[in-house]
PDB file of N, CA and C in Angstrom:
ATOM      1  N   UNK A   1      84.344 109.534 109.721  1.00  0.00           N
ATOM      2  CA  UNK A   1      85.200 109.091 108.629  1.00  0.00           C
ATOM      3  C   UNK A   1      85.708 107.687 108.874  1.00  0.00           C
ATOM      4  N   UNK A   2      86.850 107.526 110.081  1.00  0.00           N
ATOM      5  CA  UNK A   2      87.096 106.028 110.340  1.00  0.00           C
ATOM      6  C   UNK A   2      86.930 106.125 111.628  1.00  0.00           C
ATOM      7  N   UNK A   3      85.572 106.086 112.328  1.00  0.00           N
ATOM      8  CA  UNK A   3      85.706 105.820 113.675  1.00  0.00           C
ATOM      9  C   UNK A   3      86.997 104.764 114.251  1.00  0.00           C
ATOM     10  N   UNK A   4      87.490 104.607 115.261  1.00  0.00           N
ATOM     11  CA  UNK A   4      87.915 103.385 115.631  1.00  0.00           C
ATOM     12  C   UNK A   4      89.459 103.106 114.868  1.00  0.00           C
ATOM     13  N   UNK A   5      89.526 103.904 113.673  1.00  0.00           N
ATOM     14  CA  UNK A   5      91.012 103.191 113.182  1.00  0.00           C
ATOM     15  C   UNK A   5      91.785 103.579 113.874  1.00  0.00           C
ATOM     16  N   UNK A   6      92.998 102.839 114.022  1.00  0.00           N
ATOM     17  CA  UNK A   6      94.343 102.562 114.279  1.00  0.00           C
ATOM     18  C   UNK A   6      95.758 102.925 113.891  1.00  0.00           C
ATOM     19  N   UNK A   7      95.743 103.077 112.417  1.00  0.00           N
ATOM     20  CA  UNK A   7      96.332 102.707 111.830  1.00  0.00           C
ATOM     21  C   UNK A   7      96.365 102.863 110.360  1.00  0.00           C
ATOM     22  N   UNK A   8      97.048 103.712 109.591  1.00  0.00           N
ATOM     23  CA  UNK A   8      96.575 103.641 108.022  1.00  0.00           C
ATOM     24  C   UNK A   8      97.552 103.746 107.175  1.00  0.00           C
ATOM     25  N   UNK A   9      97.738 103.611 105.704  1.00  0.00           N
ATOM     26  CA  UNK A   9      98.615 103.655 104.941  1.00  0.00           C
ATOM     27  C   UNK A   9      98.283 104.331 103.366  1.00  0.00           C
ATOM     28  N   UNK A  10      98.785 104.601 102.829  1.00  0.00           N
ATOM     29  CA  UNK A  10      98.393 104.910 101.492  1.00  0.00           C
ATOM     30  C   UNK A  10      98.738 103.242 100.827  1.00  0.00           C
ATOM     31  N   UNK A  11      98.249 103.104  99.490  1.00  0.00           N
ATOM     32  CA  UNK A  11      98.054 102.097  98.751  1.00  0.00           C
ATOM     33  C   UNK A  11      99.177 102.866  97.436  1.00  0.00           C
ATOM     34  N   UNK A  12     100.057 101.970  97.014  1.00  0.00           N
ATOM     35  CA  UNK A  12     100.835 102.678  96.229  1.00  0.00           C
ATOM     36  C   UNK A  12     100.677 101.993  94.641  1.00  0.00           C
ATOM     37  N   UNK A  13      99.646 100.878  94.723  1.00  0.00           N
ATOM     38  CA  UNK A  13      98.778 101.280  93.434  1.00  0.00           C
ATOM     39  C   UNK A  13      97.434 102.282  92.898  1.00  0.00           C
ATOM     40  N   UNK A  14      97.192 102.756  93.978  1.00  0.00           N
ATOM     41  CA  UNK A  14      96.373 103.675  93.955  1.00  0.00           C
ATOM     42  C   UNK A  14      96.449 104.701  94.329  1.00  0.00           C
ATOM     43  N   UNK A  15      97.013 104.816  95.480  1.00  0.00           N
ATOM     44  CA  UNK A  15      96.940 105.882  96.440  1.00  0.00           C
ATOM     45  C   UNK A  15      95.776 106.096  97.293  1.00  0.00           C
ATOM     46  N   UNK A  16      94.826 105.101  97.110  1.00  0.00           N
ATOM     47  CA  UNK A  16      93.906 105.116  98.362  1.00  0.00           C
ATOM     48  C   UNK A  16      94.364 104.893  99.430  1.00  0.00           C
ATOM     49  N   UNK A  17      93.636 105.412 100.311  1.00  0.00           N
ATOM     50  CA  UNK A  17      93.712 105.241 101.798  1.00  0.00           C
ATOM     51  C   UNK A  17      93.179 103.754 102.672  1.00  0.00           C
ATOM     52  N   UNK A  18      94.252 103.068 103.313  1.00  0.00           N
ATOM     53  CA  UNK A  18      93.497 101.797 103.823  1.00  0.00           C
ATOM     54  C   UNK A  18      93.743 102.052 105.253  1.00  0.00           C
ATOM     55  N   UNK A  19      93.256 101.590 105.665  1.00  0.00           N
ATOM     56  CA  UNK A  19      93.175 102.290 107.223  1.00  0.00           C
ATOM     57  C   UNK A  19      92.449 100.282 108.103  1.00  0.00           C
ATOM     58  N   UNK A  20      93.398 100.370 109.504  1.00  0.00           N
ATOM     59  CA  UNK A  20      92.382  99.609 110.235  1.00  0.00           C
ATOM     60  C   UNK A  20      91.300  99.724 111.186  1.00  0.00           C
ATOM     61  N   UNK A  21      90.314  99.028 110.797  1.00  0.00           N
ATOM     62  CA  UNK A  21      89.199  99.382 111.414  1.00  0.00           C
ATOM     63  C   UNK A  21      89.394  98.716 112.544  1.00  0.00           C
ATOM     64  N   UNK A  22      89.737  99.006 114.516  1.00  0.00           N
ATOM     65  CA  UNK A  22      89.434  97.518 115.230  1.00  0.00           C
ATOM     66  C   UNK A  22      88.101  97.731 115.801  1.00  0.00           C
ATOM     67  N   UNK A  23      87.097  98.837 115.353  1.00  0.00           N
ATOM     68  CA  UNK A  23      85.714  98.222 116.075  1.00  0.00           C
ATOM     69  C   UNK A  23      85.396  97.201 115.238  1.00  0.00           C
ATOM     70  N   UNK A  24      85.560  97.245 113.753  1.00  0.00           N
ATOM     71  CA  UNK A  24      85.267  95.704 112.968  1.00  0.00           C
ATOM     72  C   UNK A  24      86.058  94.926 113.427  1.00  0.00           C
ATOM     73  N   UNK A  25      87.390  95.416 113.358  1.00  0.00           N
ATOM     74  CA  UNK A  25      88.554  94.206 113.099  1.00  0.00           C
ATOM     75  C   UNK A  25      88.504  93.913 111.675  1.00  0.00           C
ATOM     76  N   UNK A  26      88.310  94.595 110.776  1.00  0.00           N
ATOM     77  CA  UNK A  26      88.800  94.573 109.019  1.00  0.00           C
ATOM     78  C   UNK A  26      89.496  96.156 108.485  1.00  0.00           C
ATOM     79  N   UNK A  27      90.256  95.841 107.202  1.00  0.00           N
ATOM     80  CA  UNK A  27      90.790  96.928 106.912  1.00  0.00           C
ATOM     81  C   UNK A  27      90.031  97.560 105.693  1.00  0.00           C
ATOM     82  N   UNK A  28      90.083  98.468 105.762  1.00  0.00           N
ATOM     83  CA  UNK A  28      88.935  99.294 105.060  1.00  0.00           C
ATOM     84  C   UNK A  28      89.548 100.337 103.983  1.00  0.00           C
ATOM     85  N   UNK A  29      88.858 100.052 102.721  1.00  0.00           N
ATOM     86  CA  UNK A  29      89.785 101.384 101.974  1.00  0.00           C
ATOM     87  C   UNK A  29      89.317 102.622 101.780  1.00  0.00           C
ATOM     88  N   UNK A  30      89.636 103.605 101.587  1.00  0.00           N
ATOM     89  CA  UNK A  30      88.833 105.022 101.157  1.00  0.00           C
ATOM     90  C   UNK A  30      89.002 105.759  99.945  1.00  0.00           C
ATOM     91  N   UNK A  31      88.417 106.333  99.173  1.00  0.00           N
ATOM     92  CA  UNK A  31      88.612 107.053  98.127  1.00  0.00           C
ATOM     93  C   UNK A  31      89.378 107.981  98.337  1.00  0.00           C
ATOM     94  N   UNK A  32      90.937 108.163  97.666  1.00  0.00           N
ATOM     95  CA  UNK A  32      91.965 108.967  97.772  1.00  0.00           C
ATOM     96  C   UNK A  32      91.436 110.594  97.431  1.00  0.00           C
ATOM     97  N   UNK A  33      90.506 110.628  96.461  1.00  0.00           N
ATOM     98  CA  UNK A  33      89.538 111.628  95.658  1.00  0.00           C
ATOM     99  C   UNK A  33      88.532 112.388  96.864  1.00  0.00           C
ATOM    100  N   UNK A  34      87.735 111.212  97.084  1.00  0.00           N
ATOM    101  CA  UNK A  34      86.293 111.711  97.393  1.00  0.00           C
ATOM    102  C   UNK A  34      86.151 111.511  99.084  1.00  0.00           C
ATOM    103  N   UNK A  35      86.651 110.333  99.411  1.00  0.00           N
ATOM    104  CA  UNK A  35      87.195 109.939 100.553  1.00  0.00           C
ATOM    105  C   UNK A  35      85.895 108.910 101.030  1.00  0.00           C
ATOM    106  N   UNK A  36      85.066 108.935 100.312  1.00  0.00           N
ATOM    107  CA  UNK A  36      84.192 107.932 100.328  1.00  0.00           C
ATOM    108  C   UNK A  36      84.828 106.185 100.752  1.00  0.00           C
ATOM    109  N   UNK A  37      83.733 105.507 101.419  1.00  0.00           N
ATOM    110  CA  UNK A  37      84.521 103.989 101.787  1.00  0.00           C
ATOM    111  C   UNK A  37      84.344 103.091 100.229  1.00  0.00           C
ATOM    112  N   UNK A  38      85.050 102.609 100.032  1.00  0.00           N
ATOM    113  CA  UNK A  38      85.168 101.790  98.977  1.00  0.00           C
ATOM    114  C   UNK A  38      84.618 100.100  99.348  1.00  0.00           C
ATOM    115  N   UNK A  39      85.624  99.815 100.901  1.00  0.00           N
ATOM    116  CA  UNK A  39      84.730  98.664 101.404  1.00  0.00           C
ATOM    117  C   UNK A  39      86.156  97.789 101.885  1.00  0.00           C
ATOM    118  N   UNK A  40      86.043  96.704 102.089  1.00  0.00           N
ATOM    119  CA  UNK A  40      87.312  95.913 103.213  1.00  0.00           C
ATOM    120  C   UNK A  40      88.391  96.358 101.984  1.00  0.00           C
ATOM    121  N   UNK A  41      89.540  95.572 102.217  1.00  0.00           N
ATOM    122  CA  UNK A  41      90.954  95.732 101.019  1.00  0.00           C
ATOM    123  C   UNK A  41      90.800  94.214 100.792  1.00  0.00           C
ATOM    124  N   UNK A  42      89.826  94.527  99.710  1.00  0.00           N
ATOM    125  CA  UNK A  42      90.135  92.614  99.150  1.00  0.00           C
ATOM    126  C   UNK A  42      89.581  92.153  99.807  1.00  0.00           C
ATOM    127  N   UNK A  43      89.734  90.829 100.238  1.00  0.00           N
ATOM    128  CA  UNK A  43      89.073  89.833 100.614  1.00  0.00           C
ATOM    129  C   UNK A  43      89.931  89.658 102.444  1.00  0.00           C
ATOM    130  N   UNK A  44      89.881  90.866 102.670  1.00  0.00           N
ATOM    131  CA  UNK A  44      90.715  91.116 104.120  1.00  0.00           C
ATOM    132  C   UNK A  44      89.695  90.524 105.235  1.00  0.00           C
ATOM    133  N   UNK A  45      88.311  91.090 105.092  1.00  0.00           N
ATOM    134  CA  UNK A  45      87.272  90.898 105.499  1.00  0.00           C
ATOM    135  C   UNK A  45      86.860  89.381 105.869  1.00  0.00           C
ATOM    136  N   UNK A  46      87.446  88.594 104.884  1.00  0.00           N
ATOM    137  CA  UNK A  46      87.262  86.846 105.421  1.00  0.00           C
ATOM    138  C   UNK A  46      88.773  86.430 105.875  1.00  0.00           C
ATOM    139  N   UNK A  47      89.347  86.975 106.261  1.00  0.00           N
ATOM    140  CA  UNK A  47      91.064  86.349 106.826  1.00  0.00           C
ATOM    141  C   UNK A  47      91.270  87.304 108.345  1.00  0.00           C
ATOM    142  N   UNK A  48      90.818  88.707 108.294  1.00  0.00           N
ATOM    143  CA  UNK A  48      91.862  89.222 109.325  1.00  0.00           C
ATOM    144  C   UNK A  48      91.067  89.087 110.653  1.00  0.00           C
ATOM    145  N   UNK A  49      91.486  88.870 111.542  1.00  0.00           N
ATOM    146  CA  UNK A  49      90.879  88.544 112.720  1.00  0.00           C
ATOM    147  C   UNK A  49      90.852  90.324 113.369  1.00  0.00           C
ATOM    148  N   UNK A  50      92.441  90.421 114.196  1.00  0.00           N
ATOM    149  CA  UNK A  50      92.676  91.347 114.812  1.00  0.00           C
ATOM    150  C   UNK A  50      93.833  92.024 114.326  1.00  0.00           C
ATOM    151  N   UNK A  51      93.645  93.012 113.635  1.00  0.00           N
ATOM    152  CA  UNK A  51      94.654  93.453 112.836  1.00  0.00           C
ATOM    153  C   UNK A  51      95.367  94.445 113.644  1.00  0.00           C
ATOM    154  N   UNK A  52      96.711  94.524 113.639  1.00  0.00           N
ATOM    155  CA  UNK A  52      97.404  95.484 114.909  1.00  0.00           C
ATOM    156  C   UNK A  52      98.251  96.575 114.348  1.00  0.00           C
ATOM    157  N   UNK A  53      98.854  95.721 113.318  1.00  0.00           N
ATOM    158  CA  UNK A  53      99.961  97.028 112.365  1.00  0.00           C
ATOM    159  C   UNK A  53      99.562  96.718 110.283  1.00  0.00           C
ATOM    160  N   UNK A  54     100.239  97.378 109.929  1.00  0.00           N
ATOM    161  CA  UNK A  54     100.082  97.300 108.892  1.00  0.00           C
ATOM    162  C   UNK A  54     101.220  98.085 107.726  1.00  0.00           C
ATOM    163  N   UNK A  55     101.416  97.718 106.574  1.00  0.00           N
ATOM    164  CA  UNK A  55     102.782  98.108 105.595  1.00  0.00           C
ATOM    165  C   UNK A  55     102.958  97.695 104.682  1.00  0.00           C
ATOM    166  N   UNK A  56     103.046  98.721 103.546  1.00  0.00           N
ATOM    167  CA  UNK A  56     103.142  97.988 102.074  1.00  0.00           C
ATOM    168  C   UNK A  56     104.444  97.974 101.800  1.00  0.00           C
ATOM    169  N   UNK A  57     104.662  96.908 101.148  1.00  0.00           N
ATOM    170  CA  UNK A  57     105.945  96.845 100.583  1.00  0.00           C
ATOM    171  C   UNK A  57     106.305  97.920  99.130  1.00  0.00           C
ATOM    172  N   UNK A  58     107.257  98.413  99.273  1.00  0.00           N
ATOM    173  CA  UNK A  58     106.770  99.137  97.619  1.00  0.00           C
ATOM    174  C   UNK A  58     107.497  98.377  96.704  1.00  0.00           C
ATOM    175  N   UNK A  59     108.662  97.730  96.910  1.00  0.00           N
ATOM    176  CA  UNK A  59     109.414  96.753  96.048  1.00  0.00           C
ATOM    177  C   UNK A  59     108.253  95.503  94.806  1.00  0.00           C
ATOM    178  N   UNK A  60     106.835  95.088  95.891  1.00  0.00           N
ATOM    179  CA  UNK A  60     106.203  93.999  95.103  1.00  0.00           C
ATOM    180  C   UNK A  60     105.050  94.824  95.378  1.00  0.00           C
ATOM    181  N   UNK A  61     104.604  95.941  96.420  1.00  0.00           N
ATOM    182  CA  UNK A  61     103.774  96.328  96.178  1.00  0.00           C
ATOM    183  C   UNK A  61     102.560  95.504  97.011  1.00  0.00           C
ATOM    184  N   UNK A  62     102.925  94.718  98.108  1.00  0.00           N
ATOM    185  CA  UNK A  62     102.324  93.880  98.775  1.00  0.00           C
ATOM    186  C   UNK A  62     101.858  94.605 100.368  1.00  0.00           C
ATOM    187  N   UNK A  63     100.726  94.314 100.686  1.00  0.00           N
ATOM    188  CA  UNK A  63     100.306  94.615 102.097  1.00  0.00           C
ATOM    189  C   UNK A  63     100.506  93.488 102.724  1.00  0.00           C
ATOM    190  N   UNK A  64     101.058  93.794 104.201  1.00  0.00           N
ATOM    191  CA  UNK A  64     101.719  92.981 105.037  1.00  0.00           C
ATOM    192  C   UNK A  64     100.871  93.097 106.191  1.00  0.00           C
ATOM    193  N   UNK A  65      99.668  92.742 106.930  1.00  0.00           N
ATOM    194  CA  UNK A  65      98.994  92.875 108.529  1.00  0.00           C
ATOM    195  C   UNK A  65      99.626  92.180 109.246  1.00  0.00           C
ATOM    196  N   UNK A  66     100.217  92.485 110.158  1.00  0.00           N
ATOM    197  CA  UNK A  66     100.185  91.892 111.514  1.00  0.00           C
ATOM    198  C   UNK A  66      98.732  91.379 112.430  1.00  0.00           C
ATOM    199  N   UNK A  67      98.813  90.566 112.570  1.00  0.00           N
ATOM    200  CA  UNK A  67      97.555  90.366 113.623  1.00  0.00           C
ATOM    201  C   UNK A  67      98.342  90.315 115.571  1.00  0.00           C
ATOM    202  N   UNK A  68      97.198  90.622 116.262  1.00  0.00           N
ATOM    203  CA  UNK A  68      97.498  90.385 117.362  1.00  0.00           C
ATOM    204  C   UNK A  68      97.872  89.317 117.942  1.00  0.00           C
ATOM    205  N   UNK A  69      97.760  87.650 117.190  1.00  0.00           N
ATOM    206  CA  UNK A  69      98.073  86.559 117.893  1.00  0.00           C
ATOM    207  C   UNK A  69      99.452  86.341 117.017  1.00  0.00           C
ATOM    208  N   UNK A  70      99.984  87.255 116.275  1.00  0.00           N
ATOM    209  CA  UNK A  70     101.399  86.867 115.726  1.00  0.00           C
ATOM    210  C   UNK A  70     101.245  86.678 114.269  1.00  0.00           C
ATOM    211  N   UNK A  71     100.499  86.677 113.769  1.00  0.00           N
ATOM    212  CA  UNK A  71     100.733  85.869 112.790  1.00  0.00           C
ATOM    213  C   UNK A  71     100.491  87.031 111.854  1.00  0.00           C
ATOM    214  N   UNK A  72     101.271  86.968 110.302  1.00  0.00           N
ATOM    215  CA  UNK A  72     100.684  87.868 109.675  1.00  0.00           C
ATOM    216  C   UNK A  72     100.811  87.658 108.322  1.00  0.00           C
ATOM    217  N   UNK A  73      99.721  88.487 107.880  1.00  0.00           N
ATOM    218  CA  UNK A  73      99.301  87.934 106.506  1.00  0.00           C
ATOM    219  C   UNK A  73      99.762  88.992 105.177  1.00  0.00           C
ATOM    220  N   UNK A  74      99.823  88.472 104.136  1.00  0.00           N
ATOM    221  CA  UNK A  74     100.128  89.066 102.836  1.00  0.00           C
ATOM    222  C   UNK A  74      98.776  89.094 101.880  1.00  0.00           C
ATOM    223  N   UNK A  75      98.715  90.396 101.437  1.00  0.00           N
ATOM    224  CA  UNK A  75      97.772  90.524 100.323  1.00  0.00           C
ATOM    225  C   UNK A  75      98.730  91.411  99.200  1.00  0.00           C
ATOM    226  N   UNK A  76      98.025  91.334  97.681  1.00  0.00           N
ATOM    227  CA  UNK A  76      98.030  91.773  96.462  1.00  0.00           C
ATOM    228  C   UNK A  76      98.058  93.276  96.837  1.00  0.00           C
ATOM    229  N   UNK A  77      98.503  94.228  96.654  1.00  0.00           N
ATOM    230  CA  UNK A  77      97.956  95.190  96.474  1.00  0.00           C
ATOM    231  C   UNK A  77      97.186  96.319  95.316  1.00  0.00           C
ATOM    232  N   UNK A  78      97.971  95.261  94.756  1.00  0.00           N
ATOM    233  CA  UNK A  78      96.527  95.398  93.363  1.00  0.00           C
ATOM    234  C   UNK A  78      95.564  94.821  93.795  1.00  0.00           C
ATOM    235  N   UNK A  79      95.264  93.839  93.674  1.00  0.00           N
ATOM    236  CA  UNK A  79      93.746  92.897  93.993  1.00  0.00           C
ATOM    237  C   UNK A  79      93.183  92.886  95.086  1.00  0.00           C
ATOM    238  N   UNK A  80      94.142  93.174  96.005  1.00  0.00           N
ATOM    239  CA  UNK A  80      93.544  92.860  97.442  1.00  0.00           C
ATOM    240  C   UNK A  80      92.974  91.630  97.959  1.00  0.00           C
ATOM    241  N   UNK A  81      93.481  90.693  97.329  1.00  0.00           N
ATOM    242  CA  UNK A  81      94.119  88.911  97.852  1.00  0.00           C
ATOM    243  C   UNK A  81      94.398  88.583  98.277  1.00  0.00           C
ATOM    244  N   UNK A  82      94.324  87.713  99.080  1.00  0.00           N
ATOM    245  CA  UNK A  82      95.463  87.132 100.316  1.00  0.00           C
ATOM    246  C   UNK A  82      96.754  86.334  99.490  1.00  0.00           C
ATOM    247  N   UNK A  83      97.302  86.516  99.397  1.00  0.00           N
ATOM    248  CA  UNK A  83      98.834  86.176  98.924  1.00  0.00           C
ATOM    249  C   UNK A  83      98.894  84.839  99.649  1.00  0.00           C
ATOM    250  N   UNK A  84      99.757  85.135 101.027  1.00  0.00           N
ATOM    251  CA  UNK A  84     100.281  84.088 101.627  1.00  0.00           C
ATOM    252  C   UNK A  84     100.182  84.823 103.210  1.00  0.00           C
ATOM    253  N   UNK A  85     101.356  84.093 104.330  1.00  0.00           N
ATOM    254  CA  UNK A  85     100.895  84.373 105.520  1.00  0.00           C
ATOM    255  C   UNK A  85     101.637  83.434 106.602  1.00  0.00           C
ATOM    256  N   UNK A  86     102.278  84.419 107.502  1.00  0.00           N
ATOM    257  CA  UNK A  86     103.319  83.541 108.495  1.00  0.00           C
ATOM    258  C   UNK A  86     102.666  83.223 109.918  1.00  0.00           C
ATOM    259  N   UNK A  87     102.555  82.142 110.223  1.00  0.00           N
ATOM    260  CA  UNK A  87     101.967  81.847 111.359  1.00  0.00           C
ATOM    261  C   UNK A  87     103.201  82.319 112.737  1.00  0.00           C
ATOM    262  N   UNK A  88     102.512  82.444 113.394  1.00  0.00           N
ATOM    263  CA  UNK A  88     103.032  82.726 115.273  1.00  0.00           C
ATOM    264  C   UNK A  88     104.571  83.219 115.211  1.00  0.00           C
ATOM    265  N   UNK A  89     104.682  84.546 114.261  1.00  0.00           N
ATOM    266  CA  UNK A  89     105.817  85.316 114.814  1.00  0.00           C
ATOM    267  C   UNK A  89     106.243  86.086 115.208  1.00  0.00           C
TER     268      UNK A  89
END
């Protein structure tokens, strides 16, 4: 199912399952239904290096990764976008 994850959350525009993958090092979503992979969350796949934690906001509805060198990034959780993103904290 998710070899290797870490780490997972429900998606609270969907309710899919996103989970981190670290044998990739990308976050991966799953069919809440079928449980089938859907594929990275957005465009996670070209930004996340080493993803360590993870948390949606439910207020905007935003995914928040931590990476292992500090820094961490914001995506859409509708779209699965990179939003924005705090370097070395």
């Amino acid at each position: 199912f998710a070899s290797g994850a870490s780490e997972g959350t429900s998606n609270p525009a969907n309710g899919n399952l996103v989970v981190i993958d670290d044998s990739l090092g990308v976050i991966r979503t799953f069919d809440l239904q079928t449980g089938e992979v859907i594929g990275a969350f957005g465009n996670s796949d070209d930004f996340v290096d080493d993803p360590a934690a993870m948390a949606f906001r439910p207020s905007n509805g935003r995914l928040y990764v931590a990476q292992a060198d500090g820094d961490v990034l914001i995506f859409d959780g509708t779209t699965g976008l990179l939003v924005s993103n705090f370097r070395n904290v």
